[in-house]
Protein backbone atom coordinates (compact mmCIF):
# COMPACT_ATOMS: atom_id res chain seq x y z
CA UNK A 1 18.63 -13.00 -7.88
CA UNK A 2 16.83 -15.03 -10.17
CA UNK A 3 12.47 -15.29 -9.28
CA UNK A 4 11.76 -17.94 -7.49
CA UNK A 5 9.31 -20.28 -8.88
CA UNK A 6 6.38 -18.86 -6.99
CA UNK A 7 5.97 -15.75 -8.21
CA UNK A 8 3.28 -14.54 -10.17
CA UNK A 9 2.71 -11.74 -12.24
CA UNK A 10 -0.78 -10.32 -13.23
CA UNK A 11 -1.78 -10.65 -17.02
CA UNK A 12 -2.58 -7.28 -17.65
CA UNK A 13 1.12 -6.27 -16.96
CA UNK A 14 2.00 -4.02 -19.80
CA UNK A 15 5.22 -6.20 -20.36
CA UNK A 16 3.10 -9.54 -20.87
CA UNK A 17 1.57 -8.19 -24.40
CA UNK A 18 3.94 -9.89 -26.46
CA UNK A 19 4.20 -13.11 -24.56
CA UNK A 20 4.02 -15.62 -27.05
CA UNK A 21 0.26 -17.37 -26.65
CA UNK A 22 1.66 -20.97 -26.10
CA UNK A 23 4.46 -20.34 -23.65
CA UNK A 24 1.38 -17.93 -21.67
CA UNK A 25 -1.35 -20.54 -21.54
CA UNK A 26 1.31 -22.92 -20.61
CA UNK A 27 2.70 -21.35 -17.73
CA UNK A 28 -1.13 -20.26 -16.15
CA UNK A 29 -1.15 -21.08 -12.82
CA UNK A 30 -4.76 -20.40 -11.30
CA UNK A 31 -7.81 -18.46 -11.89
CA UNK A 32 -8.16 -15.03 -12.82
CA UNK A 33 -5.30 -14.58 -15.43
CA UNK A 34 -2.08 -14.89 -13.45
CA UNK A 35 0.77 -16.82 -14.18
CA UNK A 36 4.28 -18.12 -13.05
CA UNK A 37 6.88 -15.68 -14.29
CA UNK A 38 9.85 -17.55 -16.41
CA UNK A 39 13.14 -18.60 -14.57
CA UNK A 40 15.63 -16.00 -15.19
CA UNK A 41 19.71 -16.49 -15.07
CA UNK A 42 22.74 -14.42 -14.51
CA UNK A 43 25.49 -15.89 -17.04
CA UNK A 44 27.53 -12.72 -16.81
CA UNK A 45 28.64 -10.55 -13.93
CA UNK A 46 30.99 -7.37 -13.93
CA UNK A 47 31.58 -4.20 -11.20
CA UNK A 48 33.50 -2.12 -10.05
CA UNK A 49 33.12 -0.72 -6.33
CA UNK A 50 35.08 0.87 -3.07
CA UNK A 51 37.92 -1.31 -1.56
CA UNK A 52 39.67 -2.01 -4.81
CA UNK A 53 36.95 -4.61 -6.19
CA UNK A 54 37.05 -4.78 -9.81
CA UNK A 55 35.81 -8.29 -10.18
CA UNK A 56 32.96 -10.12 -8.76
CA UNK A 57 35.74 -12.25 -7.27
CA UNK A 58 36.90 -9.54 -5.33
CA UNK A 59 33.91 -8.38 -4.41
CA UNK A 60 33.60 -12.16 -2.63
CA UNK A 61 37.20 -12.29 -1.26
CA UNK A 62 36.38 -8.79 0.07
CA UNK A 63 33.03 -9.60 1.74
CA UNK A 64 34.87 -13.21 3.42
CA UNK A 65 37.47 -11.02 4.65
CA UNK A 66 34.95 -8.43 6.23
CA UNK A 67 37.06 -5.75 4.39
CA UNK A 68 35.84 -1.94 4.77
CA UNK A 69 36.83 0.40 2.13
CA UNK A 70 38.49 3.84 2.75
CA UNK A 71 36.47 7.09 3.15
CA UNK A 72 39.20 9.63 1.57
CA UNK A 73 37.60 10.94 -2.20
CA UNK A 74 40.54 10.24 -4.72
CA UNK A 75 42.41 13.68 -5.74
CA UNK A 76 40.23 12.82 -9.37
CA UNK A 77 36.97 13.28 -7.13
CA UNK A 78 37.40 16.38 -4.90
CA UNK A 79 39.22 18.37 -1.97
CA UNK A 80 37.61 16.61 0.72
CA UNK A 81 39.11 19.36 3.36
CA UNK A 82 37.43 22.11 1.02
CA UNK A 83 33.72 20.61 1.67
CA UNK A 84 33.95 18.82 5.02
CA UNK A 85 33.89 20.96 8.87
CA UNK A 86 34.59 19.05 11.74
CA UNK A 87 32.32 21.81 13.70
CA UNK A 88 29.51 21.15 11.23
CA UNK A 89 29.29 24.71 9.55
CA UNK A 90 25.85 25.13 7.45
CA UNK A 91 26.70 24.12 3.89
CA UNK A 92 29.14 21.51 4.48
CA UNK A 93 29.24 18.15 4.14
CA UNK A 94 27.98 16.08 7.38
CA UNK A 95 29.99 12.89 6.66
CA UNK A 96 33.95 13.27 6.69
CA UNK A 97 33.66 11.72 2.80
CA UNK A 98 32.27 8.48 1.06
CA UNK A 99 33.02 5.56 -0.26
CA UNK A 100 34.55 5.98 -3.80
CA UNK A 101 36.22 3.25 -6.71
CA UNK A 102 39.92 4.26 -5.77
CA UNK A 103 40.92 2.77 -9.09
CA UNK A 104 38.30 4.71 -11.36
CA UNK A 105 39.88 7.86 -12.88
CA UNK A 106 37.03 9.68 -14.63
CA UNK A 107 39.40 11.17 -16.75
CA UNK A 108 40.87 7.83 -18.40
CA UNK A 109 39.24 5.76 -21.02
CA UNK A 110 39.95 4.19 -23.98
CA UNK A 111 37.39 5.75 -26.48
CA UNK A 112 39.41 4.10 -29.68
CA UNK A 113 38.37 0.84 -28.20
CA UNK A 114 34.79 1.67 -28.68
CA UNK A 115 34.89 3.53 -31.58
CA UNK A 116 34.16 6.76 -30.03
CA UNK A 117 35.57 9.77 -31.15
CA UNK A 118 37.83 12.09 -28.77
CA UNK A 119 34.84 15.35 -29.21
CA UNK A 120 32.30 12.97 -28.09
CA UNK A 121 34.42 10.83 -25.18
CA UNK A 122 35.00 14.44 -23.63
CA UNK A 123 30.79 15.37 -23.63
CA UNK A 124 30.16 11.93 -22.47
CA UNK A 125 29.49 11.64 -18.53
CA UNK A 126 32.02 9.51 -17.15
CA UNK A 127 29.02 7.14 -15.76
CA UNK A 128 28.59 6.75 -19.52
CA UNK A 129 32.65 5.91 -20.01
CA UNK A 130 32.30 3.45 -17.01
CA UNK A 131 29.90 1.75 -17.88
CA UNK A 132 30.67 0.86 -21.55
CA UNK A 133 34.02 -0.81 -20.06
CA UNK A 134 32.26 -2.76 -16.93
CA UNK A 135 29.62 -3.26 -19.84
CA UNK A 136 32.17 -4.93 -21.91
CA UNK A 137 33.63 -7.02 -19.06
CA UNK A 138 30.29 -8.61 -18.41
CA UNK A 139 29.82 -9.95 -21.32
CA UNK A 140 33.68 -11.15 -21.17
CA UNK A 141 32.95 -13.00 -18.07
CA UNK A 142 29.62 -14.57 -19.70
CA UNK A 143 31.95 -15.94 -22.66
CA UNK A 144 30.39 -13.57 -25.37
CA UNK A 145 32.31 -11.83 -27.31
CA UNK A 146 31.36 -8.20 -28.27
CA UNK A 147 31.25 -8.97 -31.96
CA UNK A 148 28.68 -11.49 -31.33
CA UNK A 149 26.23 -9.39 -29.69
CA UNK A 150 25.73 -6.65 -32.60
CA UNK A 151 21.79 -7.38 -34.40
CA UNK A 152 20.98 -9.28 -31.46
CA UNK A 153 17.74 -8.88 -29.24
CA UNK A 154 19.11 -7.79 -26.44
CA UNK A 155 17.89 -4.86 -24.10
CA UNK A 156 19.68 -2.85 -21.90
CA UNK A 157 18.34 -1.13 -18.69
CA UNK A 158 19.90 1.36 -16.55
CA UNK A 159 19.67 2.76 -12.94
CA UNK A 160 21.35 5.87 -11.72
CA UNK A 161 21.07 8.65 -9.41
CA UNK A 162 22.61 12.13 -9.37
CA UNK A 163 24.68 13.18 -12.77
CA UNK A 164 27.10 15.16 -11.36
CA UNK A 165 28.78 15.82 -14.78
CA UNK A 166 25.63 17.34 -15.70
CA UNK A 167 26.04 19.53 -13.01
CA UNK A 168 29.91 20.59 -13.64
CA UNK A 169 29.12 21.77 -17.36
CA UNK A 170 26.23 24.03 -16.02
CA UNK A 171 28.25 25.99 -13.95
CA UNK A 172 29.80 27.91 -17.65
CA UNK A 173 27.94 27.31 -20.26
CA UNK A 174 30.91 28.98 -22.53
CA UNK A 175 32.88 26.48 -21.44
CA UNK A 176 31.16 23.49 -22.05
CA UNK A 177 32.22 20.29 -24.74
CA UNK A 178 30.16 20.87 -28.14
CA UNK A 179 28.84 17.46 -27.59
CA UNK A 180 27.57 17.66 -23.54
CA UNK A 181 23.33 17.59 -24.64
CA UNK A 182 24.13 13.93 -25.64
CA UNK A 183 27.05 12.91 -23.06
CA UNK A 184 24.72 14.24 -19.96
CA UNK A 185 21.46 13.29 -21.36
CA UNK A 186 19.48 11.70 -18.34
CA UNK A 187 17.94 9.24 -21.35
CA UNK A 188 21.34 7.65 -21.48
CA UNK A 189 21.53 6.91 -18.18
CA UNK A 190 17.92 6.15 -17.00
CA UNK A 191 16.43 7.49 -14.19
CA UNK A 192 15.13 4.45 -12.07
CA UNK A 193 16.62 2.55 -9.18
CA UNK A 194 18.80 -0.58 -10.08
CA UNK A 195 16.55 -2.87 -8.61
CA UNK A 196 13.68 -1.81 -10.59
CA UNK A 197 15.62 -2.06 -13.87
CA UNK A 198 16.34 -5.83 -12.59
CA UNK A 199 12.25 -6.47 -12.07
CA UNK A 200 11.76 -4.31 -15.89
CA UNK A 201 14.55 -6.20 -17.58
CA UNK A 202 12.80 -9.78 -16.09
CA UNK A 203 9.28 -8.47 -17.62
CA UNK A 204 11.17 -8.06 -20.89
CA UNK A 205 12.75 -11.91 -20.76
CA UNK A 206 9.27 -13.29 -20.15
CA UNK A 207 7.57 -11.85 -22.64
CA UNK A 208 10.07 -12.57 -24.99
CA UNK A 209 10.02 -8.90 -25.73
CA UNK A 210 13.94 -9.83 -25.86
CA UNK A 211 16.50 -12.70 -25.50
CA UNK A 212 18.04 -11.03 -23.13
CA UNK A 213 19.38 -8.14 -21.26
CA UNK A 214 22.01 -6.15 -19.78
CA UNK A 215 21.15 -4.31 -16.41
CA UNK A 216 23.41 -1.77 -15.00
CA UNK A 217 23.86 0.41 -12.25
CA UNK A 218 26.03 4.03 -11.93
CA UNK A 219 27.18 6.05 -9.69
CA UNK A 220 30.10 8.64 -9.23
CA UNK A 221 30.56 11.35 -6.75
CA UNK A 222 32.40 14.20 -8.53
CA UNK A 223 30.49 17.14 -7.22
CA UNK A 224 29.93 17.23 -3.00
CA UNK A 225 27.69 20.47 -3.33
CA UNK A 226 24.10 18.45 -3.46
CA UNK A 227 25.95 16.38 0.07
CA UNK A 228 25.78 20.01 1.53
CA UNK A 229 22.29 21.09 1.75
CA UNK A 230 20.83 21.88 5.35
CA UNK A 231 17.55 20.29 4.95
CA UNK A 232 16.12 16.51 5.95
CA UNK A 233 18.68 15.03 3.92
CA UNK A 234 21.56 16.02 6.26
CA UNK A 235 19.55 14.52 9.12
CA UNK A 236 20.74 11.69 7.18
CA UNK A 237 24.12 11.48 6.83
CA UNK A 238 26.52 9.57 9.01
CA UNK A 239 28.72 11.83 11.13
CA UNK A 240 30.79 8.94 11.38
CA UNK A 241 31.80 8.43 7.73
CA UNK A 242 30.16 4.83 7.76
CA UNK A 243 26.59 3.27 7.00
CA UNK A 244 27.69 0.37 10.12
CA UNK A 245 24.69 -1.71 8.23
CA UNK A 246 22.45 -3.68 10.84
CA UNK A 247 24.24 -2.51 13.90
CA UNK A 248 23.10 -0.33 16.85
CA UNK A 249 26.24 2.30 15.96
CA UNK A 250 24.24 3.12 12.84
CA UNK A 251 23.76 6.81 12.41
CA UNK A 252 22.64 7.29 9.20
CA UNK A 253 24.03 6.66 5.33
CA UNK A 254 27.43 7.50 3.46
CA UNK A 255 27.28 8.09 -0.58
CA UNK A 256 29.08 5.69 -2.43
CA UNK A 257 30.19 5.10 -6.10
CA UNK A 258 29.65 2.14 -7.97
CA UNK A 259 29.67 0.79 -11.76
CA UNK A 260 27.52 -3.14 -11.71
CA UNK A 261 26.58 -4.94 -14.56
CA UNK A 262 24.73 -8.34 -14.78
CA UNK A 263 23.82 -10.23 -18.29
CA UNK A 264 20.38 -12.06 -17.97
CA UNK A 265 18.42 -14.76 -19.99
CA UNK A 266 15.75 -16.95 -19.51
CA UNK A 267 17.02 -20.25 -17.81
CA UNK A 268 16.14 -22.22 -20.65
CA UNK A 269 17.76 -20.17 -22.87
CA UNK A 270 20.71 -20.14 -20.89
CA UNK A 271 21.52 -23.86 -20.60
CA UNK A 272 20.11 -23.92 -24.29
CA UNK A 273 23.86 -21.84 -24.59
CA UNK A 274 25.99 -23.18 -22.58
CA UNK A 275 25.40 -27.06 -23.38
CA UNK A 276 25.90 -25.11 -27.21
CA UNK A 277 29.06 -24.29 -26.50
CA UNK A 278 30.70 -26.90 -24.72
CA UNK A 279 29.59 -29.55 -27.93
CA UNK A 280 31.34 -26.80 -30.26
């Protein structure tokens, strides 16, 4: 996940204006202004995803074991027999459900912990909620405490897809928290794919626009109505309920929820730390 030491990024990247003039000269590689793009390195890892994998770990053990996770939406998601027609009516959903985190409940978190008030942890999307705690367990499984991370230059980058909470409060706007223009605001949760927050958040380390940087990824299904359109997108969707990756019984995709996190710094840096902390 880290670039390899090939790669090379032009110099009139956007990213590369404040590269620091001696590590940029020193890392030229060839004519015309482009250069080898600094060694980056994962020192923290958290998630949460389908099949009861709360742990990087799991997420191994799961993978080894060729595990597939169950298709049923938790009763916190939706009435999957309210949305789904075996006959295929217009405006239901194609796929008999999804792939879900069967031990998310959108409704539980522990706002106290983050200092977040009860008016606000109600507004806030529960991508949002989710994200603080996988977040938090990131950095627990780099070794850094939270306390330590507070004034630091660290950046955080986002990717996410539909806001479904978003959605929900629209439907009665006189019934909607006081606080839901800041707990569904798309900034929050920044519209751009996961990968490309990886390739941003790498531009950032090597221009030493920042130390380092969190990189996330969100996604909960709470509302199936956008799954029941009768356009392209149906085309789509598996009838079978499965993606069946790389294999000939593939008949198209199955949403799926997932909360990732990974903590990056430049490789240097990140030795730098960890031969730190083992002489203290």
């Amino acid at each position: 996940m880290a670039p390899s030491s090939g790669t090379s990024i032009t110099s009139s990247c956007s990213s590369d204006d404040g590269a620091p003039n001696a590590t940029a000269s020193s890392n030229i590689t060839g004519q015309g202004g482009s250069r080898t793009q600094v060694p980056v390195a994962i020192v923290g890892m958290g998630c949460r995803l389908p099949g009861h994998n709360n742990s990087p770990t799991e997420l191994w053990n799961f993978l080894k074991q060729g595990g597939i996770a169950t298709n049923e939406p938790p009763a916190s998601r939706f009435n999957l027999a309210g949305h789904h027609d075996k006959h295929r009516r217009p405006r239901t959903m194609k796929s008999p459900g999804g792939m879900f985190m069967e031990d998310v409940d959108p409704a539980v978190f522990d706002a106290q912990f983050f200092n977040i008030s009860h008016l606000d942890a109600v507004a806030m999307d529960p991508q949002q909620r989710q994200l603080l705690e996988v977040t938090y367990e990131c950095l627990e499984n780099a070794g850094i405490p939270l306390e330590t991370v507070s004034g630091k230059s660290i950046g955080c980058i986002v990717g996410t897809n539909i806001v479904d909470y978003a959605a929900i409060q629209n439907r009665d706007p006189e019934d909607r928290p006081d606080s839901a223009t800041i707990g569904v605001a798309s900034s929050i949760l920044t519209c751009s794919a996961s990968l490309v927050a990886v390739d941003v958040a790498c531009r950032y380390l090597d221009s030493y626009q920042a130390d380092a940087m969190l990189v996330a990824g969100a996604n909960i299904w709470l509302s199936p109505e956008h799954n029941e359109e009768t356009g392209m997108m149906r085309m789509t969707q598996s009838a079978s309920g499965k993606c069946h990756s790389f294999d000939a019984k593939a008949d198209g995709y199955v949403k799926a929820e997932g909360i990732n996190c990974v903590f990056l710094k430049r490789l240097d840096d990140a030795r730098w730390s960890y031969t730190w902390d083992c002489q203290s």
